[in-house]
Protein backbone atom coordinates (compact mmCIF):
# COMPACT_ATOMS: atom_id res chain seq x y z
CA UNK A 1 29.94 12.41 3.50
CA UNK A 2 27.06 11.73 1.20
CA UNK A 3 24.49 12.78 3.48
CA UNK A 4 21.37 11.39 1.33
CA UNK A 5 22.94 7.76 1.63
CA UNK A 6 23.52 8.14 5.46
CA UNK A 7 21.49 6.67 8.61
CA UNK A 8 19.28 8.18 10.97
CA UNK A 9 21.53 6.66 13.36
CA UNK A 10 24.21 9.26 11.98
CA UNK A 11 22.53 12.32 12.37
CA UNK A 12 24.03 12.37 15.74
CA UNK A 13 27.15 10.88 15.14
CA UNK A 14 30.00 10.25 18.25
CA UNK A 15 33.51 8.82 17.87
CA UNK A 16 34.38 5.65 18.95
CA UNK A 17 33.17 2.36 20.10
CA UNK A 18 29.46 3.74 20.00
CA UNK A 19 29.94 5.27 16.35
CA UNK A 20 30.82 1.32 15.44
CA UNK A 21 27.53 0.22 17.72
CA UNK A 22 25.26 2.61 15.95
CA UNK A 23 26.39 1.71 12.47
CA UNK A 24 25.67 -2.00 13.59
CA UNK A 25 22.35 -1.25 13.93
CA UNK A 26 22.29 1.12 11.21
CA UNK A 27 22.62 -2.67 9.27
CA UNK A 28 20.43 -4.33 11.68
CA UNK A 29 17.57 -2.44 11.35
CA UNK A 30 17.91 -2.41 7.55
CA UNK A 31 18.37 -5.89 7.21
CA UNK A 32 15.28 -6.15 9.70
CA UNK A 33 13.47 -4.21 7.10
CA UNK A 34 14.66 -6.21 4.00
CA UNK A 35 13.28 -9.63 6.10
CA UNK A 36 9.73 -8.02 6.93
CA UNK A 37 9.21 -6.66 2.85
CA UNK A 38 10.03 -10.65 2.21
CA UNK A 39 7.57 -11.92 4.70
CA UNK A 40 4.54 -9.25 3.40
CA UNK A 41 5.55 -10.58 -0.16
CA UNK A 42 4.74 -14.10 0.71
CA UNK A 43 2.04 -12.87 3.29
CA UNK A 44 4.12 -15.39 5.72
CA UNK A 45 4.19 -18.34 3.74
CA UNK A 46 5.35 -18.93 0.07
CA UNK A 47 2.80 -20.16 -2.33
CA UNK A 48 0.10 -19.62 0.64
CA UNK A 49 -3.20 -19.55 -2.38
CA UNK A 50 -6.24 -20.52 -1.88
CA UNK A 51 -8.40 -23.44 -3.49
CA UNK A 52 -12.00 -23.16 -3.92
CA UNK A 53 -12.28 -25.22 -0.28
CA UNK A 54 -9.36 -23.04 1.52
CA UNK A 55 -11.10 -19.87 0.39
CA UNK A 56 -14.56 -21.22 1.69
CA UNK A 57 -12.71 -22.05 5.49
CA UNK A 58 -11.26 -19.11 5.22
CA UNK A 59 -14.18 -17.05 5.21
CA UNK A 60 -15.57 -19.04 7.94
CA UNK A 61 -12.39 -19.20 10.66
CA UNK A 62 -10.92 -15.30 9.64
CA UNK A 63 -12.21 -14.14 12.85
CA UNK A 64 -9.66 -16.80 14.42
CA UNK A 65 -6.47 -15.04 13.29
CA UNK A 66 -3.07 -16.81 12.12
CA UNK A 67 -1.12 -16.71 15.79
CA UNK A 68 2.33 -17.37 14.28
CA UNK A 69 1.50 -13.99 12.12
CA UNK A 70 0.50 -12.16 14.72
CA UNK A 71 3.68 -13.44 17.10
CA UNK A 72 5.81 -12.19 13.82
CA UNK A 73 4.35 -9.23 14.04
CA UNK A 74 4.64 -8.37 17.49
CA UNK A 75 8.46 -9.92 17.27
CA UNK A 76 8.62 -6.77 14.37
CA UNK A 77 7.25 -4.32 16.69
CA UNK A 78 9.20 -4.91 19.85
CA UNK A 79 12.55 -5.61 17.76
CA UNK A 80 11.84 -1.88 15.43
CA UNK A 81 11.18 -0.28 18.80
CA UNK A 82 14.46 -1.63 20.78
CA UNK A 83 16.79 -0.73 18.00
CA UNK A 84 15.39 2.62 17.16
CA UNK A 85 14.65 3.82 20.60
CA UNK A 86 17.59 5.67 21.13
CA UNK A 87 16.42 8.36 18.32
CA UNK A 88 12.42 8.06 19.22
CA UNK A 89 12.27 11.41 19.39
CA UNK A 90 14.33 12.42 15.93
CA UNK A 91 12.25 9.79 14.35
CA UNK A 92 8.84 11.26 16.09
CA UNK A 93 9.26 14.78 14.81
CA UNK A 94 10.84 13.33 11.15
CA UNK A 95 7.92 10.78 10.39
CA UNK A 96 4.72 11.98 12.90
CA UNK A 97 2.07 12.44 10.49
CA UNK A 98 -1.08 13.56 12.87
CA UNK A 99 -4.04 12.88 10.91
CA UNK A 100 -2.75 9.41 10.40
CA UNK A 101 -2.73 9.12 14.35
CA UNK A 102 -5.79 10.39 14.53
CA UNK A 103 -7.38 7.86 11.87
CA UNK A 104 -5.52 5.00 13.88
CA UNK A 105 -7.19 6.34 17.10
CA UNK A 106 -10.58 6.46 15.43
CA UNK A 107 -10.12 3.12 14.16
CA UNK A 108 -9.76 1.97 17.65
CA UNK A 109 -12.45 3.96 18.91
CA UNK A 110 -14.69 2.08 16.37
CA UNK A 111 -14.41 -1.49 18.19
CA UNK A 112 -16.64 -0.05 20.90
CA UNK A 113 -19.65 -0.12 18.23
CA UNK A 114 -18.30 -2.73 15.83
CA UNK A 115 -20.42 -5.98 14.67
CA UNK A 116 -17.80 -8.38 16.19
CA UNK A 117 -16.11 -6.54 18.62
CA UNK A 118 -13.07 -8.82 19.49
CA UNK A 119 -12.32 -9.28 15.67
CA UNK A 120 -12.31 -5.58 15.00
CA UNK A 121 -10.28 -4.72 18.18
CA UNK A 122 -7.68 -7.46 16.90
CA UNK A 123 -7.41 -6.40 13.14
CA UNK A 124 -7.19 -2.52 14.67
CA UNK A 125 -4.09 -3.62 16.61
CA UNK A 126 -2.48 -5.64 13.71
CA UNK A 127 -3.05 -2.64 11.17
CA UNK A 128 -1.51 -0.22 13.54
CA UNK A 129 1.58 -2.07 14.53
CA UNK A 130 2.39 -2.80 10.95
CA UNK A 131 1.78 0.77 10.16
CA UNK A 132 4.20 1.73 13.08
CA UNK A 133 6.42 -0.90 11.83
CA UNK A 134 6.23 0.64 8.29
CA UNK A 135 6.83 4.36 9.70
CA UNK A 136 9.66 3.58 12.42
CA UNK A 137 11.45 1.52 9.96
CA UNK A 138 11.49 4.69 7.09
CA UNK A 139 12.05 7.37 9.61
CA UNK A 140 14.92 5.74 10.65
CA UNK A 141 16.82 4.48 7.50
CA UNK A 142 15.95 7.41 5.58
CA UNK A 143 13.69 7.30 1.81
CA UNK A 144 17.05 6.89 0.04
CA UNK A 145 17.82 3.46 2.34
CA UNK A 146 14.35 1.90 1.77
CA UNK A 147 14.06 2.44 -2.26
CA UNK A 148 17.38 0.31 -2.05
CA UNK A 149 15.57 -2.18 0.60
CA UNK A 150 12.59 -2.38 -2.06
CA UNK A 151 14.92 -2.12 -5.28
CA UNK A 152 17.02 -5.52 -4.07
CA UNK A 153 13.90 -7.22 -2.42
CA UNK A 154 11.99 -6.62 -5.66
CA UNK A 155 14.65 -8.08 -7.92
CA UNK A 156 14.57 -10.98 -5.56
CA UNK A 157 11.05 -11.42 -5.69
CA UNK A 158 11.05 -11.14 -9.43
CA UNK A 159 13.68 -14.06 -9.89
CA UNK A 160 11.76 -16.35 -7.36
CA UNK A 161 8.50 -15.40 -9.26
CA UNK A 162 9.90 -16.84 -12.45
CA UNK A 163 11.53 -19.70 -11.47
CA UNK A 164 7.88 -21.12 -9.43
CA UNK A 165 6.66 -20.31 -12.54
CA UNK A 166 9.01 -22.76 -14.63
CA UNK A 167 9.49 -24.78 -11.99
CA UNK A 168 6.31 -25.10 -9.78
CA UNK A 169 3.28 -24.11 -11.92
CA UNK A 170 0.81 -26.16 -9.56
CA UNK A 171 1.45 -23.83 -7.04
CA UNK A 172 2.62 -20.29 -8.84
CA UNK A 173 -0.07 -20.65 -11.27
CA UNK A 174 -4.03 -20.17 -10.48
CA UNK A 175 -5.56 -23.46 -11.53
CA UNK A 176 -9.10 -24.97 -12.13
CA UNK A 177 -10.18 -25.43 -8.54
CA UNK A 178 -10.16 -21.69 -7.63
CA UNK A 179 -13.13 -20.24 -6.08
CA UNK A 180 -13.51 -17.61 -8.62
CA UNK A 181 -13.35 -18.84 -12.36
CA UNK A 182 -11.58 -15.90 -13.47
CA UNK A 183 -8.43 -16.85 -12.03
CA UNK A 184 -7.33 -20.03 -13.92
CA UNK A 185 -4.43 -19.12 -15.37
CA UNK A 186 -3.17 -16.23 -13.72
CA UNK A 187 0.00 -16.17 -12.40
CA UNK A 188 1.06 -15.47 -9.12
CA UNK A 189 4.51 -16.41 -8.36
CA UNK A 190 5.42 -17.28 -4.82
CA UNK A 191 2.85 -14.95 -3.59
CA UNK A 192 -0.51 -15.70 -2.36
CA UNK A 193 -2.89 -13.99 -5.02
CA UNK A 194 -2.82 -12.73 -8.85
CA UNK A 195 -4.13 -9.40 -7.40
CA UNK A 196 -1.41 -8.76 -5.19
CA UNK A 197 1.33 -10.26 -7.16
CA UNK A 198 0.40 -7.87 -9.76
CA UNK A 199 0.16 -4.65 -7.74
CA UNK A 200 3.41 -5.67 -6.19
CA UNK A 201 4.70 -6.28 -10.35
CA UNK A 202 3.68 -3.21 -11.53
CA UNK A 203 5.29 -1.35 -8.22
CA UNK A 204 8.55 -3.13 -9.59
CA UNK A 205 8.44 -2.03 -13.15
CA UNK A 206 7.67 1.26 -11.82
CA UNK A 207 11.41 1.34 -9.87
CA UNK A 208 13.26 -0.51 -12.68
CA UNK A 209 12.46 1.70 -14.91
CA UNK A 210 12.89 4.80 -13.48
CA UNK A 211 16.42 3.61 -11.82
CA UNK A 212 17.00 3.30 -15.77
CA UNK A 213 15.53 6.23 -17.07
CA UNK A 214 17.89 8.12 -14.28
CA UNK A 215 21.27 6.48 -14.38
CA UNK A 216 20.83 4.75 -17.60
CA UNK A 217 21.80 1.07 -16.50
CA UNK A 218 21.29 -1.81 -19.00
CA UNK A 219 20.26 -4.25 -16.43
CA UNK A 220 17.66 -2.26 -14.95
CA UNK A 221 15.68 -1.93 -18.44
CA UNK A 222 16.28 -5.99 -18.71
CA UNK A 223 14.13 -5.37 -15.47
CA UNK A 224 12.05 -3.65 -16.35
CA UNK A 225 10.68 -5.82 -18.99
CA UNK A 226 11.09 -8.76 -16.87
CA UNK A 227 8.89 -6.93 -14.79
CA UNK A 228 6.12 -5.87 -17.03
CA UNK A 229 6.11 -9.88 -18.75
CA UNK A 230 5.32 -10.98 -15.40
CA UNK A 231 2.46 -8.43 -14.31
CA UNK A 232 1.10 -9.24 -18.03
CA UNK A 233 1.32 -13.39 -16.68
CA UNK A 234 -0.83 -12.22 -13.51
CA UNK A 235 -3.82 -10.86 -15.90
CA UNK A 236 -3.95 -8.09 -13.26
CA UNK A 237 -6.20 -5.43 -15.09
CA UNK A 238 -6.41 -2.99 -12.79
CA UNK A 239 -2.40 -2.99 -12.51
CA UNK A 240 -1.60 -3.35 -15.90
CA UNK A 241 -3.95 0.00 -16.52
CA UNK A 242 -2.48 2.13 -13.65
CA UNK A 243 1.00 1.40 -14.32
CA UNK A 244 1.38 4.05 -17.40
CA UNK A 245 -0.24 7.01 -15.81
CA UNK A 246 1.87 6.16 -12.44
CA UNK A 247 5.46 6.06 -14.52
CA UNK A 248 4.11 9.25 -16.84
CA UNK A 249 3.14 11.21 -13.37
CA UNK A 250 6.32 10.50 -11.76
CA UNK A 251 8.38 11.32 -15.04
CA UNK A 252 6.51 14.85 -14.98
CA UNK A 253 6.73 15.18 -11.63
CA UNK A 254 10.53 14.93 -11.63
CA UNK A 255 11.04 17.83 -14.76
CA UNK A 256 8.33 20.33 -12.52
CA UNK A 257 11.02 19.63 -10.01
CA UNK A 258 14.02 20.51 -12.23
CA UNK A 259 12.61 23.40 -13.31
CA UNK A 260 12.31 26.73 -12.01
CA UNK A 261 8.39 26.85 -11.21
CA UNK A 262 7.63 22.99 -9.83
CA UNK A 263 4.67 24.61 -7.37
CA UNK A 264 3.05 26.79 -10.06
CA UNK A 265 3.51 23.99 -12.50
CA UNK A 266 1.73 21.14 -9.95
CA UNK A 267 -0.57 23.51 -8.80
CA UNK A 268 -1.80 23.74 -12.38
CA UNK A 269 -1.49 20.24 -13.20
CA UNK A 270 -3.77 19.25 -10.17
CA UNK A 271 -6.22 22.06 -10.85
CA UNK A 272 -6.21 20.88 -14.49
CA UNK A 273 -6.61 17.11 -13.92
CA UNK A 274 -9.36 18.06 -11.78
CA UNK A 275 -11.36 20.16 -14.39
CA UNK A 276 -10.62 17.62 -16.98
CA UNK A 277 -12.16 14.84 -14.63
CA UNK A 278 -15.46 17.73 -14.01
CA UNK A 279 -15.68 18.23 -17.93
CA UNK A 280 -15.54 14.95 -18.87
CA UNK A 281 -17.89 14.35 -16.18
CA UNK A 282 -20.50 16.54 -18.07
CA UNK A 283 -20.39 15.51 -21.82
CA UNK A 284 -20.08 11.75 -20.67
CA UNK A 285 -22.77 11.80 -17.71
CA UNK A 286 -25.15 9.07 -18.98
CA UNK A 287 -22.68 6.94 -20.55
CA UNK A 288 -21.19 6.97 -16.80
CA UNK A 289 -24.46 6.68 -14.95
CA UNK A 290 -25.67 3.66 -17.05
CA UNK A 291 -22.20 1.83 -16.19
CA UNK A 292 -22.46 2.67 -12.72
CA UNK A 293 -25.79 1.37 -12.85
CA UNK A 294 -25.09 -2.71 -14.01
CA UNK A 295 -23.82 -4.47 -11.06
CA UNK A 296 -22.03 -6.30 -13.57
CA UNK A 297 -19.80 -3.28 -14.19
CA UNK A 298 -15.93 -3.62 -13.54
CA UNK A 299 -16.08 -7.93 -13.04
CA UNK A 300 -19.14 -7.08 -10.86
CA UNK A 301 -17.52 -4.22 -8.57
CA UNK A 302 -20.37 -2.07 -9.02
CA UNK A 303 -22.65 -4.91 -7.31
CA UNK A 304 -20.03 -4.91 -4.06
CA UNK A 305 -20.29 -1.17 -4.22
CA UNK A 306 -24.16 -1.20 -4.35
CA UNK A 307 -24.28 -3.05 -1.20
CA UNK A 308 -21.73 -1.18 0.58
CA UNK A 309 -23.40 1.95 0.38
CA UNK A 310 -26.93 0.98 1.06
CA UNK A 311 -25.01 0.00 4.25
CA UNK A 312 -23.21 3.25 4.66
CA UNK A 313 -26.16 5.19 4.36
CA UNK A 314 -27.71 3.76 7.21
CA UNK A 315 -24.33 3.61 9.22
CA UNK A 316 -23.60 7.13 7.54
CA UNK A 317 -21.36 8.57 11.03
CA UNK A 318 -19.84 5.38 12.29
CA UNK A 319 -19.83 2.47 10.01
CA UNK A 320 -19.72 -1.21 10.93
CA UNK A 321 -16.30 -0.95 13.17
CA UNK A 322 -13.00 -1.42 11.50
CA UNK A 323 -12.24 -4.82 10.14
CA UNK A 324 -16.11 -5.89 11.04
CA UNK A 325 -17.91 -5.65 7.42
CA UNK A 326 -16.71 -8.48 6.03
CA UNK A 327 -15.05 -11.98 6.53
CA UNK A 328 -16.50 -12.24 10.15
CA UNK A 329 -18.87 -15.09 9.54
CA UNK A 330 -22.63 -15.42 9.46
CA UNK A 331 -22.53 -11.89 11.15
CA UNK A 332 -21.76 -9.46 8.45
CA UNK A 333 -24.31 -7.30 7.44
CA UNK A 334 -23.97 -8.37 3.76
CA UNK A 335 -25.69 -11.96 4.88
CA UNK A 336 -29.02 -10.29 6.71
CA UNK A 337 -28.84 -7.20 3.71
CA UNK A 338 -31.19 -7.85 0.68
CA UNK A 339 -29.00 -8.68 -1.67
CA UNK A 340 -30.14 -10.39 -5.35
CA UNK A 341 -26.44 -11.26 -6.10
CA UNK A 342 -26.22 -13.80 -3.24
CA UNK A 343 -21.95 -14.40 -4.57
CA UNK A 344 -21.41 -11.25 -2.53
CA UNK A 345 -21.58 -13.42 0.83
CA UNK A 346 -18.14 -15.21 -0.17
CA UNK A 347 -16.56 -11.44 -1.21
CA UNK A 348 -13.42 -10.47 1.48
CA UNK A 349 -13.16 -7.19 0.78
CA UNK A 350 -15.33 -3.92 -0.75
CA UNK A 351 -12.70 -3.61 -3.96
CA UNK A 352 -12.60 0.26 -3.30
CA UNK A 353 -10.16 1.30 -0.19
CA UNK A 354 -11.94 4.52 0.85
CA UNK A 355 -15.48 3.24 0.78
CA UNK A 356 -14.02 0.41 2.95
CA UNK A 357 -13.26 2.92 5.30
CA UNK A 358 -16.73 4.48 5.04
CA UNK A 359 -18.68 1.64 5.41
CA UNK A 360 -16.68 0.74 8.15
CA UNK A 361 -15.31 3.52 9.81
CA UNK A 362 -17.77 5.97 9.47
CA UNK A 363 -17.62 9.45 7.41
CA UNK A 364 -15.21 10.57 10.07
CA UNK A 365 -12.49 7.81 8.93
CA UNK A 366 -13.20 8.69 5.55
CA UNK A 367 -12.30 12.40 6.05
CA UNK A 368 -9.53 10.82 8.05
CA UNK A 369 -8.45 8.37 5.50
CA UNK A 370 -8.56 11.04 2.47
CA UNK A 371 -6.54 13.73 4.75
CA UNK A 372 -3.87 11.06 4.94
CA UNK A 373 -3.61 9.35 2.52
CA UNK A 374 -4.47 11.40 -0.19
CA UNK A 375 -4.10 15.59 0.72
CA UNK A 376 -0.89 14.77 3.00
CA UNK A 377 1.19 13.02 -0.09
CA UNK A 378 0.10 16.14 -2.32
CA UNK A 379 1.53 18.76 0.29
CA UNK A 380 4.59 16.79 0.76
CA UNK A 381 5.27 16.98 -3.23
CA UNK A 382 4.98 20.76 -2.98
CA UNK A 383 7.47 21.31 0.21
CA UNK A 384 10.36 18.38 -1.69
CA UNK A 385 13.13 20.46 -2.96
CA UNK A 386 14.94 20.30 -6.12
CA UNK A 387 18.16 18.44 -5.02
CA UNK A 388 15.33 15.20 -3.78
CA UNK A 389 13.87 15.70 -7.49
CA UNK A 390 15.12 11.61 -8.43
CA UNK A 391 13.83 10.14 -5.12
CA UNK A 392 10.97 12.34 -4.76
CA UNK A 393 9.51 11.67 -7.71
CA UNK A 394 9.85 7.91 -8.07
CA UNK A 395 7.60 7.94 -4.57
CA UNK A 396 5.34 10.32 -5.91
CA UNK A 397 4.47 7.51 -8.94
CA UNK A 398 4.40 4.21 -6.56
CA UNK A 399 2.23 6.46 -4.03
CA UNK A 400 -0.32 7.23 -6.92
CA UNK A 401 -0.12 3.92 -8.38
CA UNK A 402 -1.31 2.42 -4.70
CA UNK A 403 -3.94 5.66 -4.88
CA UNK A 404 -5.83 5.04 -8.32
CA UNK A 405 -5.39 0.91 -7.82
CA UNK A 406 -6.95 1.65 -4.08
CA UNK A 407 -9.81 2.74 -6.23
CA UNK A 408 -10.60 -0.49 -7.39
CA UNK A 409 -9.10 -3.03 -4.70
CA UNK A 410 -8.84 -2.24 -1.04
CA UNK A 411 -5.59 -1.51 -0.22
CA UNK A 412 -5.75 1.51 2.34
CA UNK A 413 -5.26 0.56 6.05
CA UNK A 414 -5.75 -3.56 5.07
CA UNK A 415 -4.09 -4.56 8.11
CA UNK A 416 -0.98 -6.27 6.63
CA UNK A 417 -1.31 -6.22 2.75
CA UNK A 418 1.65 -5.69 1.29
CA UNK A 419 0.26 -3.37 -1.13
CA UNK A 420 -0.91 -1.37 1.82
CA UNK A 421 2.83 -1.25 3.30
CA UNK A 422 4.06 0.05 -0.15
CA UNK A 423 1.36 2.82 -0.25
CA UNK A 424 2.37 3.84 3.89
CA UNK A 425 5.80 4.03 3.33
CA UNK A 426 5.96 6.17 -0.19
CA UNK A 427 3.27 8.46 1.86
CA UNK A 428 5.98 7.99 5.07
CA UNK A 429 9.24 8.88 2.64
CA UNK A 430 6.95 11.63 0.88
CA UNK A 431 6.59 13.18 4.49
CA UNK A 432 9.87 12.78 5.43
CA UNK A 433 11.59 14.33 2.01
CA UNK A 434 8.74 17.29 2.16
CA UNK A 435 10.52 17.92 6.03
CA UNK A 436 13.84 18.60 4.95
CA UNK A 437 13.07 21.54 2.89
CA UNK A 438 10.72 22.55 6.11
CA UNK A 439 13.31 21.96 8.76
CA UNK A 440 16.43 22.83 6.95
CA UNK A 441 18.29 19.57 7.93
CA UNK A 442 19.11 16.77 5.54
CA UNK A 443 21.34 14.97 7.37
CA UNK A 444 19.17 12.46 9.78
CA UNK A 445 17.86 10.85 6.07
């Protein structure tokens, strides 16, 4: 039995009718799986842009929520729960990550002080049942099981992409009555945004190419470039910058792992990225200040970042309340703040995932949020054992990819952003492969 292709279902296996039942929904839950990826592609609704005029009512009804998303959602929850109940308690101890908890506690915790109360208390619940979603879903199927969910779905995606593209460019194509100027032209496929549709491009050529690179496959370097012509069609910058480093991580990743000395060697590599980053620091210092000091700095980042942490340094312990910064009306701070750059009024989101969480979750959920999402991923790629070196590290480079693109978009915790889903469940698989060197037992995977 090839025990890194099998089920959590069969790490209990019985004879019988019930071994037939529990390989049924073995297929259900993975075809379950394959469905929600497809939905958080389209973000419920293929082609779902916005104009200049949808963006503006956007901002201004956000707080209302999309009920049909939210009944999908729930539907998720309930149906991931009913089929997977029967090994809660494998799937607990396989996939529990407790500083994640705790962060999802906390984030609940922070509706009693939020802005807007009711919308923070509703995009805490929507964030933590697609997280549980994300995590029940993994545990369950196994790392090996959702790389082929994401592998299929991708290629998929990638096809449909095109074809819009050819076929549809009114709709898979920003045009010239988008709110922000910088978007006409960008493509965006069937998806709802250049931004994500490149994250989610780069995330492909990331698993083409390495399914090439390890079982040498003509079709997956046709892929590949596919891939890499479409993220180039999105104009994504931040993708298109992150994607090298991300494929040239997980490349040396996976030879530390085939070698003899893979903690010694990632110990050093961390502790050497980390003085490089310190030196380079201190010969480059006021090159770096002086670009951190134009708001105009990275498409105007730097201005969003100004803002957010004059705000966090008055709301140093607590923040704003999750999900109660921005997009909830004439009540966000960043309308009463004094702002010169009055464009940052129509901005959704802080383009920087862990200051979001600072600014609106306190210091606390930012200790939280790097714990998890950053220090928990690292430990996991020192526990993963040589005979996981393939899946381990392709994980390890679509986990950093999310990490070094969260620096410049939000994408930790962002409710139900695909990109987001990617990042929890290479952090979920990361956890999961780092466990079976821990517990001994490979089979539940």
């Amino acid at each position: 039995m090839n025990t890194h292709n099998a089920g959590l279902r069969q790490f209990a296996p019985v004879g019988g009718e019930r071994a037939g039942v529990r390989i049924s929904y073995s297929s259900i839950v993975y075809g379950l799986f394959f469905f929600f990826m497809w939905y958080s592609y389209v973000n419920g609704w293929p082609y779902s842009g916005r104009s200049a005029a949808e963006f503006e009512d956007a901002l201004s009804t956000s707080t209302k929520g999309d009920s049909a998303r939210q009944a999908f959602f729930l539907l998720m929850f309930g149906l991931t729960i009913l089929f997977t109940l029967a090994n809660l308690k494998a799937i607990l101890f396989r996939a529990f990550q407790p500083m994640l908890f705790v962060l999802f506690a906390w984030i609940l915790l922070s509706c009693l002080w939020a802005i807007d109360p009711v919308t923070s208390f509703k995009r805490s619940v929507l964030a933590i049942i697609v997280a549980v979603i994300t995590i029940n879903m993994t545990a369950y199927l196994g790392p090996e099981k959702i790389m082929d969910i994401l592998y299929k779905s991708l290629i998929s995606l990638l096809i449909v992409n095109f074809l819009s593209v050819a076929l549809v460019p009114n709709w898979a194509i920003h045009l010239s009555d988008e709110y922000d100027e910088g978007l006409i032209g960008a493509w965006k496929g069937i998806m709802i945004h250049k931004n994500v549709a490149s994250g989610v491009s780069s995330v492909s050529a990331i698993i083409f190419f390495f399914k090439f690179y390890t079982r040498h496959r003509l079709h997956d370097l046709v892929l590949t470039v596919l891939a890499i012509v479409f993220l180039m069609g999105t104009s994504g910058k931040t993708s298109i910058g992150f994607l090298l480093p991300s494929i040239a991580f997980a490349l040396a990743y996976r030879w530390m792992m085939l070698s003899n000395h893979k903690n010694k060697l990632l110990l050093t590599t961390l502790l050497s990225i980390v003085a490089v980053l310190m030196i380079g620091y201190g010969i480059f210092r006021d090159e770096i200040i002086e670009v951190f000091s134009n708001p105009q700095s990275f498409t105007g980042r730097v201005a969003i970042w100004n803002a957010i942490i004059a705000y966090g340094k008055d709301h140093f312990w607590l923040g704003s309340g999750y999900g109660s910064f921005w997009q909830i009306g004439e009540k966000s701070p960043i309308f009463w703040m004094n702002i010169q750059q009055m464009w940052l009024t129509g901005v959704a989101h802080s383009h920087n995932g862990f200051l979001e969480m600072w600014v609106t979750t306190g210091i606390i959920g930012l200790v939280l949020s790097l714990i998890s999402g950053l220090v928990m991923p690292i430990i996991g790629l020192f526990y993963a054992s040589r005979e996981d070196a393939n899946i381990a590290s392709l994980y390890a480079g679509i986990w950093l990819f999310c990490l070094l693109t969260n620096l410049l978009e939000t994408r930790f915790l962002t409710k139900d952003s695909v990109m987001w889903t990617i990042m929890l469940l290479s952090m979920t698989s990361l956890h999961i492969i780092g466990g079976r060197r821990r517990s001994g037992n490979r089979v539940y995977d």
